[in-house]
Protein backbone atom coordinates (compact mmCIF):
# COMPACT_ATOMS: atom_id res chain seq x y z
CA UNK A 1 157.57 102.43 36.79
CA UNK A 2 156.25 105.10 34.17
CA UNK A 3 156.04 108.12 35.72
CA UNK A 4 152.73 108.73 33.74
CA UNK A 5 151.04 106.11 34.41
CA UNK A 6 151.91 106.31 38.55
CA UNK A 7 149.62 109.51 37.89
CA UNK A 8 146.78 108.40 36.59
CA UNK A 9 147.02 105.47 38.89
CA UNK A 10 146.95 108.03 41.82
CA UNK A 11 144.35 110.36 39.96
CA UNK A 12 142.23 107.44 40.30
CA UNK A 13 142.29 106.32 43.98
CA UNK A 14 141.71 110.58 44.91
CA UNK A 15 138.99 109.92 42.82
CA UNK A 16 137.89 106.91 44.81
CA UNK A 17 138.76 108.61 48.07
CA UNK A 18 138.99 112.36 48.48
CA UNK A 19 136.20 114.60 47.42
CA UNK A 20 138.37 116.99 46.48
CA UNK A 21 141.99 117.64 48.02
CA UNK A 22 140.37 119.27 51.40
CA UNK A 23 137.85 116.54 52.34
CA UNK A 24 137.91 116.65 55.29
CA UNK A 25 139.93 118.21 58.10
CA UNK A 26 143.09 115.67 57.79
CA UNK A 27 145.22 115.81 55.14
CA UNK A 28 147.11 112.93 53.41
CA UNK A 29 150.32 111.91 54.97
CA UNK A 30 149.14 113.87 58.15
CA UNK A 31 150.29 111.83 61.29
CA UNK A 32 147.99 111.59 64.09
CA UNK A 33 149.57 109.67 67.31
CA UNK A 34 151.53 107.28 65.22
CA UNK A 35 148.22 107.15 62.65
CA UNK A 36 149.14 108.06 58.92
CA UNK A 37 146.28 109.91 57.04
CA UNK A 38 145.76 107.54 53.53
CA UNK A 39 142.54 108.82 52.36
CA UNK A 40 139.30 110.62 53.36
CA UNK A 41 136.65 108.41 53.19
CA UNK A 42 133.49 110.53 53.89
CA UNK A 43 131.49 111.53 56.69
CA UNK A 44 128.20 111.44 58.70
CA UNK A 45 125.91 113.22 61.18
CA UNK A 46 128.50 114.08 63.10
CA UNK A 47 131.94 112.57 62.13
CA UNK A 48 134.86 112.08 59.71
CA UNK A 49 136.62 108.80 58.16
CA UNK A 50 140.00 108.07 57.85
CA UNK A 51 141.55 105.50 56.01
CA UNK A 52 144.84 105.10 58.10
CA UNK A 53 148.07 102.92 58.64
CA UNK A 54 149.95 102.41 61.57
CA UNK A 55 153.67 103.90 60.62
CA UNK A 56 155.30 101.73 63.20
CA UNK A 57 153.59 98.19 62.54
CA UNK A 58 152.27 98.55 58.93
CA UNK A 59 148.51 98.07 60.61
CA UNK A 60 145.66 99.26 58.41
CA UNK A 61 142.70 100.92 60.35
CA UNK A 62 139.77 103.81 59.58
CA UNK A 63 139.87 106.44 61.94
CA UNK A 64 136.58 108.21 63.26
CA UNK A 65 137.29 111.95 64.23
CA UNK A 66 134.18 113.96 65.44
CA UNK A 67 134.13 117.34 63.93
CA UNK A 68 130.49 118.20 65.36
CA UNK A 69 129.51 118.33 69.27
CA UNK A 70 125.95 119.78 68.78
CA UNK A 71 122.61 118.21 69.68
CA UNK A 72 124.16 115.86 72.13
CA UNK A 73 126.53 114.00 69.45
CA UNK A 74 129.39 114.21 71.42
CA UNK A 75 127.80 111.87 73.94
CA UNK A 76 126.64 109.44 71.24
CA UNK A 77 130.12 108.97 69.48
CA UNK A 78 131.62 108.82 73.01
CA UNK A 79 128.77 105.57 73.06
CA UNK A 80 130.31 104.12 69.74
CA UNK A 81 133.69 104.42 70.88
CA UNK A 82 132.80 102.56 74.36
CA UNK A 83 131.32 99.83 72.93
CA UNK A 84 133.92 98.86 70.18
CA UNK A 85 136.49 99.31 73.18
CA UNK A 86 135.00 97.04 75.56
CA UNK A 87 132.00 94.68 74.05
CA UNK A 88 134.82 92.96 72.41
CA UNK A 89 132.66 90.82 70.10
CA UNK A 90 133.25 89.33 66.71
CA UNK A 91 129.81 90.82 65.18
CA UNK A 92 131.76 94.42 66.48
CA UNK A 93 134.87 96.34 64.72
CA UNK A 94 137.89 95.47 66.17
CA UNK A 95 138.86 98.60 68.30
CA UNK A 96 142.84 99.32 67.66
CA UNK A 97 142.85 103.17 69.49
CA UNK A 98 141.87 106.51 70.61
CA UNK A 99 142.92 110.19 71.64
CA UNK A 100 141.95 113.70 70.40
CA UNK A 101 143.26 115.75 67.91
CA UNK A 102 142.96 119.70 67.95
CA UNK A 103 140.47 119.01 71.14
CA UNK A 104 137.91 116.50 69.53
CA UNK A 105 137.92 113.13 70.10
CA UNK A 106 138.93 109.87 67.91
CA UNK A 107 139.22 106.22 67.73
CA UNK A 108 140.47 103.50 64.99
CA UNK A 109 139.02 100.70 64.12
CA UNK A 110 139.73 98.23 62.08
CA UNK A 111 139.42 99.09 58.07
CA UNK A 112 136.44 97.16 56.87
CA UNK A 113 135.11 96.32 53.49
CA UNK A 114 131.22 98.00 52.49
CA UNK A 115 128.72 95.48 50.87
CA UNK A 116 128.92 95.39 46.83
CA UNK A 117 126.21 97.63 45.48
CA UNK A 118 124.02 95.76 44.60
CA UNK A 119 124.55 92.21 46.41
CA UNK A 120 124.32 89.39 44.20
CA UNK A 121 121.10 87.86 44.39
CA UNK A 122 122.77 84.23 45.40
CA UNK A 123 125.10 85.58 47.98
CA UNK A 124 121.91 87.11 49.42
CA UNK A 125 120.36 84.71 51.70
CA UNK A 126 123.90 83.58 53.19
CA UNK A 127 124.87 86.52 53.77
CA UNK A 128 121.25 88.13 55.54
CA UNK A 129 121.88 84.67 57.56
CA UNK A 130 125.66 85.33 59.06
CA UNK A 131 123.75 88.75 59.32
CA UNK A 132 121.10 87.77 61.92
CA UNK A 133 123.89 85.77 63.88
CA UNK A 134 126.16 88.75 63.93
CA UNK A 135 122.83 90.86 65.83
CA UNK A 136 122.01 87.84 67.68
CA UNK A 137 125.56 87.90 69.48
CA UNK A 138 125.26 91.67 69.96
CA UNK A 139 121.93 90.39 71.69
CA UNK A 140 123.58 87.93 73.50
CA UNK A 141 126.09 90.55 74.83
CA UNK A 142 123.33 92.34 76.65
CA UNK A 143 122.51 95.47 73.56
CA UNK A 144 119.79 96.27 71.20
CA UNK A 145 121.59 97.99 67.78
CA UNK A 146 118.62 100.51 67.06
CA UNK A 147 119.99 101.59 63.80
CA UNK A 148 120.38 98.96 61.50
CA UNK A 149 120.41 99.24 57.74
CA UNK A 150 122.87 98.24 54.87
CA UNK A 151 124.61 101.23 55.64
CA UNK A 152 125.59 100.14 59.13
CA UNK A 153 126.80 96.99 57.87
CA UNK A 154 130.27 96.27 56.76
CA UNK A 155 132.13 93.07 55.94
CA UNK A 156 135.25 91.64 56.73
CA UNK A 157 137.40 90.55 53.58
CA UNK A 158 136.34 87.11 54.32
CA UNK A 159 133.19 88.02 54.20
CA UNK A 160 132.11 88.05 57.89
CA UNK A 161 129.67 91.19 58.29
CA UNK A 162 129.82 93.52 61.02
CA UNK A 163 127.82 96.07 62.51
CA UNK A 164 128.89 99.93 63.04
CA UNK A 165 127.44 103.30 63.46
CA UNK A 166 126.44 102.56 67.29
CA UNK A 167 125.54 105.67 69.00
CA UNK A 168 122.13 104.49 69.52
CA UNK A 169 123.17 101.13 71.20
CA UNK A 170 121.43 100.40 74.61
CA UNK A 171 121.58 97.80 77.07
CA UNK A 172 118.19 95.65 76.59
CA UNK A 173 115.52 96.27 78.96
CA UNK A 174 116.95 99.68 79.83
CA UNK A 175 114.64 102.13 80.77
CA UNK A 176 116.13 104.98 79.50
CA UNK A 177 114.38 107.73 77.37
CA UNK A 178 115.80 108.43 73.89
CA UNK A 179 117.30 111.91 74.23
CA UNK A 180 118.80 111.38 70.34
CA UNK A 181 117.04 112.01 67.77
CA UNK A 182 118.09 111.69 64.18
CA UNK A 183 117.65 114.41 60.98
CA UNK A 184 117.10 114.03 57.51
CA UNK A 185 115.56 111.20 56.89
CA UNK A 186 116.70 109.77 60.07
CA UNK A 187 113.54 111.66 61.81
CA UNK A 188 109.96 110.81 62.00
CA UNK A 189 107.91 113.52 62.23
CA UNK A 190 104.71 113.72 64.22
CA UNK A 191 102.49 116.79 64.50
CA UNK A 192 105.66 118.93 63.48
CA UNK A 193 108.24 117.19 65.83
CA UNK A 194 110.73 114.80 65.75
CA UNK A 195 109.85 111.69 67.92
CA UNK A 196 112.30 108.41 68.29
CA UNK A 197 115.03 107.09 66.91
CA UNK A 198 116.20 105.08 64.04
CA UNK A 199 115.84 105.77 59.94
CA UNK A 200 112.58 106.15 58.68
CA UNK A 201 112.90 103.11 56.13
CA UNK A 202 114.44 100.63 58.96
CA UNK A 203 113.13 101.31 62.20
CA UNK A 204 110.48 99.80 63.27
CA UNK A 205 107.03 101.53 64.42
CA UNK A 206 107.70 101.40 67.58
CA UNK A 207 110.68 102.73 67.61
CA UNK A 208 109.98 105.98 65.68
CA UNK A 209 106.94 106.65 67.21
CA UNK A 210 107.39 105.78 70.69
CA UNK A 211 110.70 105.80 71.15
CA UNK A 212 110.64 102.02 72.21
CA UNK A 213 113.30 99.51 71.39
CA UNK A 214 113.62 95.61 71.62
CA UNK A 215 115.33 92.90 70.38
CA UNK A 216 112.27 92.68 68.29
CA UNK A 217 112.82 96.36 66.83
CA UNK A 218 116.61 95.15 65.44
CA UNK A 219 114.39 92.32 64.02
CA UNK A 220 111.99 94.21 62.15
CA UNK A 221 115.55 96.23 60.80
CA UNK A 222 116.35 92.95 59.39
CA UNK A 223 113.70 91.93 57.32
CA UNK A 224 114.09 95.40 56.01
CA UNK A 225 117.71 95.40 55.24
CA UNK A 226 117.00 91.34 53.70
CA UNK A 227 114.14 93.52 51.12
CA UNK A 228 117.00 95.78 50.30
CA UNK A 229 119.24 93.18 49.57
CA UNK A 230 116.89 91.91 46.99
CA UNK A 231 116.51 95.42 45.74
CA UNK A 232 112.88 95.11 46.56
CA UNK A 233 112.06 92.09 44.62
CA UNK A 234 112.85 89.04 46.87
CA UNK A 235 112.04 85.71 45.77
CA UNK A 236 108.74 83.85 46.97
CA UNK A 237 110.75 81.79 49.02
CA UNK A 238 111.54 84.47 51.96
CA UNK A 239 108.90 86.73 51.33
CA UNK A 240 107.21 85.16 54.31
CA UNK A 241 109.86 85.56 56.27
CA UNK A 242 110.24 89.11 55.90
CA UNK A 243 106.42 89.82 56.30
CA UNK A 244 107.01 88.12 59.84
CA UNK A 245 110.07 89.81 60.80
CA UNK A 246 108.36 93.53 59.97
CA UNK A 247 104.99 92.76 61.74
CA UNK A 248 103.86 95.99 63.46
CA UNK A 249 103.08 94.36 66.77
CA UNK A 250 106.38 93.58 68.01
CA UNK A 251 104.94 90.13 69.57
CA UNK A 252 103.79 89.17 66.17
CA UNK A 253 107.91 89.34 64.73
CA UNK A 254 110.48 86.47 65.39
CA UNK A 255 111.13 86.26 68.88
CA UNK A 256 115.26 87.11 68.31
CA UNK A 257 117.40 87.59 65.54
CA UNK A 258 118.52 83.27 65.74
CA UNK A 259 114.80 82.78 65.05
CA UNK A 260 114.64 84.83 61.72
CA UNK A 261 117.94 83.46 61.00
CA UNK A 262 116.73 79.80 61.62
CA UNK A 263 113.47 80.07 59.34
CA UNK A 264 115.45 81.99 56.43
CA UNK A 265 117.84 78.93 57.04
CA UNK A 266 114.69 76.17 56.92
CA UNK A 267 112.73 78.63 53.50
CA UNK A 268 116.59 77.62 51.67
CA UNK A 269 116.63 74.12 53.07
CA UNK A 270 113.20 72.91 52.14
CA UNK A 271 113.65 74.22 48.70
CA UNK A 272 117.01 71.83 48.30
CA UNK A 273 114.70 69.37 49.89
CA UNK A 274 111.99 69.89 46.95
CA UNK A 275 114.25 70.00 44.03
CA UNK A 276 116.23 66.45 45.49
CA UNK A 277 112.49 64.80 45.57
CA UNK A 278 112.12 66.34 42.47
CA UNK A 279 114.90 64.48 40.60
CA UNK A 280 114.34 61.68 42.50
CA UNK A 281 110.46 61.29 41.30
CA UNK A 282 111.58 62.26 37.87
CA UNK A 283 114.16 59.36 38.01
CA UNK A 284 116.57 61.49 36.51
CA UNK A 285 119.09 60.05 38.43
CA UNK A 286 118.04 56.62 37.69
CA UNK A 287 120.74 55.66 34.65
CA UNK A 288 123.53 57.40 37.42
CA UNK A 289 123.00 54.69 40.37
CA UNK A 290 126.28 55.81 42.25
CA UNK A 291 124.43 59.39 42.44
CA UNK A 292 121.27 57.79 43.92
CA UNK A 293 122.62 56.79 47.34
CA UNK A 294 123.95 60.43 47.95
CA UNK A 295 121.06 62.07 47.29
CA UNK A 296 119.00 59.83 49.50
CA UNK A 297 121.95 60.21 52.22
CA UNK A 298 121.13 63.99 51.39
CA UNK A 299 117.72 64.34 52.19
CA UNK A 300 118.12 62.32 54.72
CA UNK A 301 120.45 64.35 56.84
CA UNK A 302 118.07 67.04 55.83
CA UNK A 303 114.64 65.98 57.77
CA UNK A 304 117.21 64.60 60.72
CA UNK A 305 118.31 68.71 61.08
CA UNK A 306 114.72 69.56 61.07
CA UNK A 307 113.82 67.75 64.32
CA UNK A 308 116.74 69.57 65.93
CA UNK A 309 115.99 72.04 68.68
CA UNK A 310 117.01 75.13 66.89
CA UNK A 311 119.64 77.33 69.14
CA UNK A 312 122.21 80.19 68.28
CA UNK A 313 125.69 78.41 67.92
CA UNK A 314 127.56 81.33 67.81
CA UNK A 315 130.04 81.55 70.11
CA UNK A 316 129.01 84.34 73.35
CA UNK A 317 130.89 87.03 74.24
CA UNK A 318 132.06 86.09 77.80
CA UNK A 319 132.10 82.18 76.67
CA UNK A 320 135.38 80.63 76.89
CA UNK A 321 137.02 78.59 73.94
CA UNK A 322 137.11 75.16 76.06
CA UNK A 323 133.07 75.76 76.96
CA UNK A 324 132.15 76.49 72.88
CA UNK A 325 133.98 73.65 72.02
CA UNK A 326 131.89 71.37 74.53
CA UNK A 327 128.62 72.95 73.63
CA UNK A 328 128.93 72.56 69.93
CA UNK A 329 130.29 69.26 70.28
CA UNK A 330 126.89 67.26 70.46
CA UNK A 331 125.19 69.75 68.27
CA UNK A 332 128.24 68.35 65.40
CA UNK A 333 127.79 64.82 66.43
CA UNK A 334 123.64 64.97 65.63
CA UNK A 335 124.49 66.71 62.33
CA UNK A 336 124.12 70.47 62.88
CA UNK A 337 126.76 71.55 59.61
CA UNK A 338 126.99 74.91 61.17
CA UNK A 339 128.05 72.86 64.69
CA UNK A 340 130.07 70.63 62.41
CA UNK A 341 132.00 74.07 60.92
CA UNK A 342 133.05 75.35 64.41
CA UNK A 343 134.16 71.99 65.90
CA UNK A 344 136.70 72.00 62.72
CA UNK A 345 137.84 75.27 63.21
CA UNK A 346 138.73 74.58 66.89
CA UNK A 347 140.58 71.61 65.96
CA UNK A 348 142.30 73.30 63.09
CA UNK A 349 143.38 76.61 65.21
CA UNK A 350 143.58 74.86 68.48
CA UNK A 351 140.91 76.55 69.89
CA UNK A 352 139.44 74.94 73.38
CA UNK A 353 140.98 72.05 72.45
CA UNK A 354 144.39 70.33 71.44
CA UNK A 355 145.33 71.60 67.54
CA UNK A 356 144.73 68.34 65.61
CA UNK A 357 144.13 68.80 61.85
CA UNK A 358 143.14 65.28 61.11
CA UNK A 359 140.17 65.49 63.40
CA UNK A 360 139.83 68.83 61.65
CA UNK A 361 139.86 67.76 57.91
CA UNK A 362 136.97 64.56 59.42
CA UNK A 363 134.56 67.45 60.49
CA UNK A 364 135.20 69.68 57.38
CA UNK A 365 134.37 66.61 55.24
CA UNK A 366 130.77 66.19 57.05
CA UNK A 367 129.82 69.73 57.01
CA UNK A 368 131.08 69.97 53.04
CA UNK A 369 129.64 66.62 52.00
CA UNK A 370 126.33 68.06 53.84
CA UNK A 371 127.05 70.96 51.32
CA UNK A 372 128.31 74.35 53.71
CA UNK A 373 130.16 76.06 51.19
CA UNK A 374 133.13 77.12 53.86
CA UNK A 375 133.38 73.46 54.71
CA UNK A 376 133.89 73.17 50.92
CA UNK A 377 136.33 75.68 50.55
CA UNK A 378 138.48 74.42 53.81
CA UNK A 379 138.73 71.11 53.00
CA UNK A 380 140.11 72.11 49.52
CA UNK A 381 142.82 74.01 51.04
CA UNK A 382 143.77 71.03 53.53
CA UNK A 383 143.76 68.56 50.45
CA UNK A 384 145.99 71.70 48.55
CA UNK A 385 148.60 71.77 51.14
CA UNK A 386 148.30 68.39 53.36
CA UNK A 387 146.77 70.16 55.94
CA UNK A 388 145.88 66.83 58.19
CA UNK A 389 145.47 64.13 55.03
CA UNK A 390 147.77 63.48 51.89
CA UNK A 391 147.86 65.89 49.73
CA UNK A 392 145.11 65.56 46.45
CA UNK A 393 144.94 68.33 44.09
CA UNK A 394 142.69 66.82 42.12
CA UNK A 395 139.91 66.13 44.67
CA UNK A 396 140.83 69.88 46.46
CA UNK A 397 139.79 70.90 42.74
CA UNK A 398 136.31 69.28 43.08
CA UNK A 399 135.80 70.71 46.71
CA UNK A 400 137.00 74.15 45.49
CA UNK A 401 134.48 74.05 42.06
CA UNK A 402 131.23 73.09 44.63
CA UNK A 403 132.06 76.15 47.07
CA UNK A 404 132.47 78.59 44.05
CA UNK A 405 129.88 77.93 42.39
CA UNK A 406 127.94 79.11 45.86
CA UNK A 407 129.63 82.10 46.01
CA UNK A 408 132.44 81.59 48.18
CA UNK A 409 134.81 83.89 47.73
CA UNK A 410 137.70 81.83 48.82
CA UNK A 411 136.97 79.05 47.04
CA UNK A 412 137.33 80.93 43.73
CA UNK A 413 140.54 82.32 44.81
CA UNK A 414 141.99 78.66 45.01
CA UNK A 415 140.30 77.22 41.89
CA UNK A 416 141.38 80.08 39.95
CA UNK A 417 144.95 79.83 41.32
CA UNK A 418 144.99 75.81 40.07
CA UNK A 419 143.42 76.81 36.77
CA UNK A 420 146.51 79.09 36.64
CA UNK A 421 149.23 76.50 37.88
CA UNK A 422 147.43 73.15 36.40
CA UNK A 423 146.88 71.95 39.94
CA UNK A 424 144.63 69.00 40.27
CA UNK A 425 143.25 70.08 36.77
CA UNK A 426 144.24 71.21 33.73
CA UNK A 427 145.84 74.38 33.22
CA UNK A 428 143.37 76.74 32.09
CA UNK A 429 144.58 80.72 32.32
CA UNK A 430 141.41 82.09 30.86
CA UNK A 431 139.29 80.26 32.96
CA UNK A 432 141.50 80.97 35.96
CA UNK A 433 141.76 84.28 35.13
CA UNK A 434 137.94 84.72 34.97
CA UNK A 435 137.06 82.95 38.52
CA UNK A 436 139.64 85.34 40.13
CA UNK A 437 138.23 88.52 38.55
CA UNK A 438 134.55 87.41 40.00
CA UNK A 439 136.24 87.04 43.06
CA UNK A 440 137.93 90.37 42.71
CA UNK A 441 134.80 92.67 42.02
CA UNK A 442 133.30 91.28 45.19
CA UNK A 443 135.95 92.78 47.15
CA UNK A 444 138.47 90.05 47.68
CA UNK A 445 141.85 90.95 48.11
CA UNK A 446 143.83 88.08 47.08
CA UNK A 447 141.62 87.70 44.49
CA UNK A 448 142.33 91.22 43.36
CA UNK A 449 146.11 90.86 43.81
CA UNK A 450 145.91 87.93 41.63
CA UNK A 451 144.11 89.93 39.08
CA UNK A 452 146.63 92.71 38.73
CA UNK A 453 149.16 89.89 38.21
CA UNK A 454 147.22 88.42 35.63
CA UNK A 455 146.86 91.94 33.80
CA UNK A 456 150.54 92.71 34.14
CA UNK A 457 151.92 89.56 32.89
CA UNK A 458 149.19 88.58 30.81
CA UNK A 459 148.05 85.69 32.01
CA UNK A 460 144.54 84.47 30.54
CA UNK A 461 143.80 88.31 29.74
CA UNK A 462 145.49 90.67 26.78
CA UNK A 463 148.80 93.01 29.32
CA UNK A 464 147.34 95.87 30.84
CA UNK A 465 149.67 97.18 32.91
CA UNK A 466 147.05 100.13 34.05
CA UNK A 467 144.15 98.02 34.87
CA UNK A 468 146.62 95.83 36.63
CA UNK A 469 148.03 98.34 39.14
CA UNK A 470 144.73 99.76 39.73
CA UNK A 471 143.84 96.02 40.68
CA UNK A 472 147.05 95.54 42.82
CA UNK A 473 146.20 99.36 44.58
CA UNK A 474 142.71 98.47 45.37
CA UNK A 475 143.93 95.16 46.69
CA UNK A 476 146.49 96.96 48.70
CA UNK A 477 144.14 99.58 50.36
CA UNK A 478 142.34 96.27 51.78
CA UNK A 479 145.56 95.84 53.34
CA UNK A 480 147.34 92.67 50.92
CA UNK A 481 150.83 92.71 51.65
CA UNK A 482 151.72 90.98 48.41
CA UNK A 483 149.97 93.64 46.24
CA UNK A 484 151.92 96.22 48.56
CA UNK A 485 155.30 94.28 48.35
CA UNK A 486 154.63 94.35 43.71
CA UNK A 487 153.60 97.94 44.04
CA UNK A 488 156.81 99.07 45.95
CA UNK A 489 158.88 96.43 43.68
CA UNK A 490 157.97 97.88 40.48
């Protein structure tokens, strides 16, 4: 590899990690209990962020270091630490370690993704959805947040979002007085002192005046963070939902976090539901008759979901994989897509119930034929590889185009990989090359790998070998073995 251009390669990532070659108190290729230092990655009120790897197992993690004990923040990080260690819930980081260095304490987590800045409007209302469900199962688990905002919220590279920053987590229905209070413009200020907890543009009134949290407070955090999603300007269709969910009463907000996630849910659904009427009034469809019947079949399934009793159908904390599986299983049966969605993935993995991919590919076919964009995207990949069915490239193409175009990530992987190979469709490098690279600026890894391929052996894009290793390095600092194994090759 040019020695030049390994430089400029490296130049950039300090540039996209250090602030300068001191950033914090760990230096890069420092070892801390088996923990290799990557990168610096910032800090907060009272802690530093490692990007680390594991040099025994290859693991990628961020480690958390405190570096400030004042004002009680020893206690609180001590909090974080506890509850990534033992909630053990999906909607939580992954906790991978602990143990002090120079006398102040640490843990490692695992190395998430943070939201693209700004969100694409369409991925928007998905995403504030899987949002709600990810506080609704900290909920479940017995805890109120009391901090949420964008900032708190990273994702998975699959998408899933998780919560962090937890030092103000409490066990609902504790009465416990706040002895934490936050600075900056983490602080409300009344009569010249600080009162409460939270940040001033997420917390809700009662919560920064009072010092009073609910399940209702995270809720009120939510409509705020959905606003900020939509940089302020959210479209008519959930601007009732977010008046709701920011009431001032707390009695006037959605009674839990399923509840605002439920009628964001129903403000997309009857809008489908409008536009299908639409075209059918219009008789748009009418010279397409083999259209007609799945539209109707559409709306149909439609107003049966609306009659459903609405319930969280995420799976609990202390629930085993045999019980989801049984309580899901009528909710998938009456039509609930998100029901549908689990009952595939416990067939698929084996999950609560014998591994049987047939029954798996029969449930992602309901939920993607219903239109869930992950059903979608799965049942491409089983018709790719012959996961449960025959293999059919060219129908795992049409399954992969519907997902993409609703923003799963995924999906455009896949399609862009067939555009590239001619799989089920004609080989197209441009246009393969393009779906990967929108796949790739929203953070996904194998999309990104596949984009630094593209660049280096010019596939559907002029050779750039320097935009192509900066591709493959981002996609290896999200922890892609095969961008790792073409770095180390070349």
């Amino acid at each position: 590899m040019n020695r030049g251009l390994v430089r400029r390669v490296e130049d950039w990532l300090d540039s996209q990690s250090f602030r300068s070659s001191s950033g914090g108190r760990l230096t890069r290729g420092a070892v801390v209990d088996g923990w290799r230092v990557e990168a610096y990655l910032g800090c907060g009120l009272s802690a530093e962020v490692y990007r680390v790897t594991n040099v025994r197992f290859g693991q990628e993690g961020a480690l958390k270091l405190l570096v400030d004990e004042s004002r009680g923040l020893k206690e609180r990080f001590l909090t974080e630490s506890d509850a990534i260690r033992f909630l053990r819930i999906a909607a939580l980081p992954r906790f991978m370690g602990s143990g002090t260095f120079d006398g102040a304490p640490y843990y490692v987590m695992e190395y998430l993704q943070p939201l693209p800045d700004p969100m694409p409007r369409a991925d928007v209302p998905r995403f504030a959805n899987r949002l709600a469900k990810a506080v609704q199962a900290l909920h479940d688990a017995g805890y109120v947040h009391r901090d949420l905002k964008p900032h708190n919220v990273l994702r998975r590279a699959s998408g899933e979002p998780v919560l962090i920053d937890l030092g103000l987590i409490k066990r609902r229905g504790a009465a416990v007085a706040d002895s934490i209070v936050r600075h900056g413009r983490g602080v409300s200020i009344i009569d010249g002192r600080p009162v409460g907890v939270g940040t001033l543009d997420y917390a809700a009134p009662e919560q920064l005046l009072k010092g009073e949290s609910s399940v209702q407070s995270d809720v009120f955090a939510l409509g705020k963070i959905l606003q900020a999603l939509y940089e302020g300007r959210p479209p008519q269709s959930v601007k009732h939902v977010i008046r709701r969910a920011t009431r001032e009463a707390p009695g006037d907000r959605y009674a839990s976090a399923a509840d605002f996630a439920a009628a964001l849910r129903h403000r997309n659904r009857w809008l489908w539901l409008v536009l299908t009427l639409l075209l059918l009034a219009a008789g748009t469809v009418a010279s397409y008759p083999l259209f007609r019947p799945q539209l109707l079949r559409l709306a149909e399934q439609f107003v049966r979901r609306q009659a459903l009793p609405e319930e969280s159908l995420l799976k609990r904390s202390d629930e085993a994989d045999d019980a989801y599986f049984k309580r899901i299983l009528p909710a998938a049966e009456k039509g609930v897509v998100e029901a549908q969605v689990g009952l595939a993935e416990s067939y698929f993995y084996g999950r609560g119930t014998e591994t049987n991919r047939v029954k798996a590919v029969r449930w992602y076919r309901l939920a993607a034929e219903a239109g869930d964009p992950e059903a979608q995207a799965s049942l491409g990949l089983c018709l790719l590889r012959g996961y449960g069915c025959e293999r059919n490239a060219t129908e795992a193409v049409v399954w992969y185009e519907r997902a993409a175009v609703q923003g799963s990530l995924a999906a455009m992987n896949d399609l862009a990989f067939c555009l590239m190979h001619g799989f089920g469709i004609g080989k197209d490098e441009e246009k393969g090359f393009n779906w990967a690279l929108e796949a790739a600026k929203r953070g996904f890894a194998p999309a990104q790998t596949m984009v630094g391929e593209c660049y280096l052996d010019g596939r559907g894009v002029e050779v750039n070998v320097e935009r192509g290793e900066t591709w493959l390095y981002r996609a290896a600092r999200l922890g892609n073995k095969r961008a790792k194994l073409l770095l180390e090759t070349r």
